[in-house]
Protein backbone atom coordinates (compact mmCIF):
# COMPACT_ATOMS: atom_id res chain seq x y z
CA UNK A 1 128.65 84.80 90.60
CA UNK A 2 130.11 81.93 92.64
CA UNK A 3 131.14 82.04 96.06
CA UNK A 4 134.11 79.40 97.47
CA UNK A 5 135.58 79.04 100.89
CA UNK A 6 139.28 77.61 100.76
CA UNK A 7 140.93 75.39 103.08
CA UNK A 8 141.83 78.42 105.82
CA UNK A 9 137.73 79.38 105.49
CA UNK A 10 138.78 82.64 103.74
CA UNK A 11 135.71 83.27 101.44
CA UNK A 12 136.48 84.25 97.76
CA UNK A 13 133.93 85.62 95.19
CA UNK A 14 134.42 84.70 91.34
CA UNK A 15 132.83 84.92 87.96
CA UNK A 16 133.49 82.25 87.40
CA UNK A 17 134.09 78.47 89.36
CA UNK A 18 137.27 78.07 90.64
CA UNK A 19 139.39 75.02 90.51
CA UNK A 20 139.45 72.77 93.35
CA UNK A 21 136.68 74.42 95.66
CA UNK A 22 133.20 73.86 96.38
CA UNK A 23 131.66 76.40 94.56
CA UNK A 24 128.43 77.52 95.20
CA UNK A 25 126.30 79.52 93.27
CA UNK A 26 125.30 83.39 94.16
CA UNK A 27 122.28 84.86 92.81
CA UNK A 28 123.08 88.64 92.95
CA UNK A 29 119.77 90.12 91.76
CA UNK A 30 119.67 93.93 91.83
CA UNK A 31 117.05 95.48 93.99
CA UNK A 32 113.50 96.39 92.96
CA UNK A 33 113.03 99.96 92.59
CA UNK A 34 110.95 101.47 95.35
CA UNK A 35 108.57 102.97 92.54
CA UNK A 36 108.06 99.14 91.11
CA UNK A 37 108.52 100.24 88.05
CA UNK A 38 111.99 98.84 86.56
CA UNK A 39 112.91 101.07 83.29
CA UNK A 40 115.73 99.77 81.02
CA UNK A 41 118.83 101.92 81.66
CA UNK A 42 119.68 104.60 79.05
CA UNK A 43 115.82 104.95 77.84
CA UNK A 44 116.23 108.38 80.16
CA UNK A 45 119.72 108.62 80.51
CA UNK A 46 120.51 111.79 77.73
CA UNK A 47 117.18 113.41 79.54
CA UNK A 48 119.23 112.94 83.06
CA UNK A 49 122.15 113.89 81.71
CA UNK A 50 120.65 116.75 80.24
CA UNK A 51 118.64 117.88 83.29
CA UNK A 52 121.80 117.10 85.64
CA UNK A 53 124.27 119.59 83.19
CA UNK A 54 121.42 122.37 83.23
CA UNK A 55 121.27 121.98 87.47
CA UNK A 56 124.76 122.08 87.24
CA UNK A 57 124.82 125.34 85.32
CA UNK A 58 122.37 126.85 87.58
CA UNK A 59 124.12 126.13 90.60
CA UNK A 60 127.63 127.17 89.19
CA UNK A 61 125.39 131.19 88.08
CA UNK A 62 124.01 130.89 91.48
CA UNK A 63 127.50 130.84 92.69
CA UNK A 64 129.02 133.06 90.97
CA UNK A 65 126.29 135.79 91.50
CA UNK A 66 126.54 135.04 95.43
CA UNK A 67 130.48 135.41 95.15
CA UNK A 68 130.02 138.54 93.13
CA UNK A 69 127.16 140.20 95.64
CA UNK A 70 129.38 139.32 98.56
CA UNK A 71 132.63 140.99 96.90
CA UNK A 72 129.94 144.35 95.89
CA UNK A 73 129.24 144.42 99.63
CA UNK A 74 132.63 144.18 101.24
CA UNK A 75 133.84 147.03 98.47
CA UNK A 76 130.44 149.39 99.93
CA UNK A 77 131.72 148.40 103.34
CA UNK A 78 135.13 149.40 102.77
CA UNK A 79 134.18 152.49 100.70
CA UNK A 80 132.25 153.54 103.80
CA UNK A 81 133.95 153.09 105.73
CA UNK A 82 136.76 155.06 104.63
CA UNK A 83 134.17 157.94 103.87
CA UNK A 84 133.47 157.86 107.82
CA UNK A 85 136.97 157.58 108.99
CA UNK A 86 137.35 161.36 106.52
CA UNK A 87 133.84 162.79 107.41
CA UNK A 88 135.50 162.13 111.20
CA UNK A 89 139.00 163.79 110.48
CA UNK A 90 136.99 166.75 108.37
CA UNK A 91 134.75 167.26 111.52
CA UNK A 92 137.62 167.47 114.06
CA UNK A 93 138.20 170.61 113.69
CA UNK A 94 141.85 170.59 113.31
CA UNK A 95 143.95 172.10 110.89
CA UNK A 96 144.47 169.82 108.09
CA UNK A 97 147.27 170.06 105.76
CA UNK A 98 147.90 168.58 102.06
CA UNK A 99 150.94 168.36 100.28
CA UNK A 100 150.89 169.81 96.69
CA UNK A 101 153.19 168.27 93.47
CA UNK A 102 156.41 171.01 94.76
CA UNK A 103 156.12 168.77 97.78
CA UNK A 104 154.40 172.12 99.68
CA UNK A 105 152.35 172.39 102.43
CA UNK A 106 149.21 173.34 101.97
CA UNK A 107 146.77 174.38 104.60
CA UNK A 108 142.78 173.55 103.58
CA UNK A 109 141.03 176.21 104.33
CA UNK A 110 137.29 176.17 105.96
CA UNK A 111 135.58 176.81 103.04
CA UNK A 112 137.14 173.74 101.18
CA UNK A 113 137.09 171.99 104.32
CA UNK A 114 133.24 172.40 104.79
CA UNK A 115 132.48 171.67 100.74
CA UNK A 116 134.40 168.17 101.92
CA UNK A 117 132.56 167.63 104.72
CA UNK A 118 129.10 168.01 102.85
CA UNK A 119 129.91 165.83 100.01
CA UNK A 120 131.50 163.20 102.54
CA UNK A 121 128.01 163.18 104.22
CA UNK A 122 126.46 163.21 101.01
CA UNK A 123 127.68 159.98 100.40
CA UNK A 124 127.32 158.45 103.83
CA UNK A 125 123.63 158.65 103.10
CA UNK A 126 123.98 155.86 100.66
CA UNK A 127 125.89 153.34 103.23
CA UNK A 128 123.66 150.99 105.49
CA UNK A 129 123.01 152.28 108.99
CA UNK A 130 125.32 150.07 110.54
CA UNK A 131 128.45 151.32 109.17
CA UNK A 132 127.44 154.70 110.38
């Protein structure tokens, strides 16, 4: 590596002299590593590049099974939270009417409504506590 300052004292770095400047030599030596051991490159490289590919594939499962527990969890949160938001209408007490394929009222009577309201507890048992 040479180094050479022009006329302006602009510093320039070539591999080789240049023409017409006072070129001065640069030893660039790479630093020793830390470990003082200096292994010829490639000796370990398809073991690196093997261990760096099977991280790689770890992280990218890790990932995935995060993104996948996090989208099982909002689903239970929403499922429960529907169930609540019925399990509250059911207990109100009002009269609650469905509409049947004739586009009919129909009125749900206690017995139905109270079946409902059982089963819609039922399955508040399996939500966390803090949706409830």
């Amino acid at each position: 590596m040479y180094k050479c300052v022009d006329a302006r004292g602009v510093t320039h770095y070539a591999d080789k002299p240049t023409p017409g400047c006072a070129n001065a030599q640069v030893d660039i030596r790479p630093s020793p590593p830390i470990s003082g051991r200096l292994a010829p490159p490639g000796e370990n490289a398809a073991q690196q590049e093997a261990d760096f590919r099977r991280r790689q594939i770890e992280r990218e499962q890790a990932e995935r099974a995060e993104r996948a527990a996090r989208t099982e969890h909002a689903e239970r949160d929403a499922r429960c939270a529907s169930l609540e938001q019925e399990r509250a209408v059911l207990a109100s007490g009002r009269r609650l009417v469905r509409f049947n394929a004739q586009g009919e009222r129909e009125y749900l009577d206690d017995a139905v409504r109270q079946q409902r309201l059982s089963e819609v507890q039922a399955a508040l048992q399996q939500c966390p506590a803090s949706s409830r």
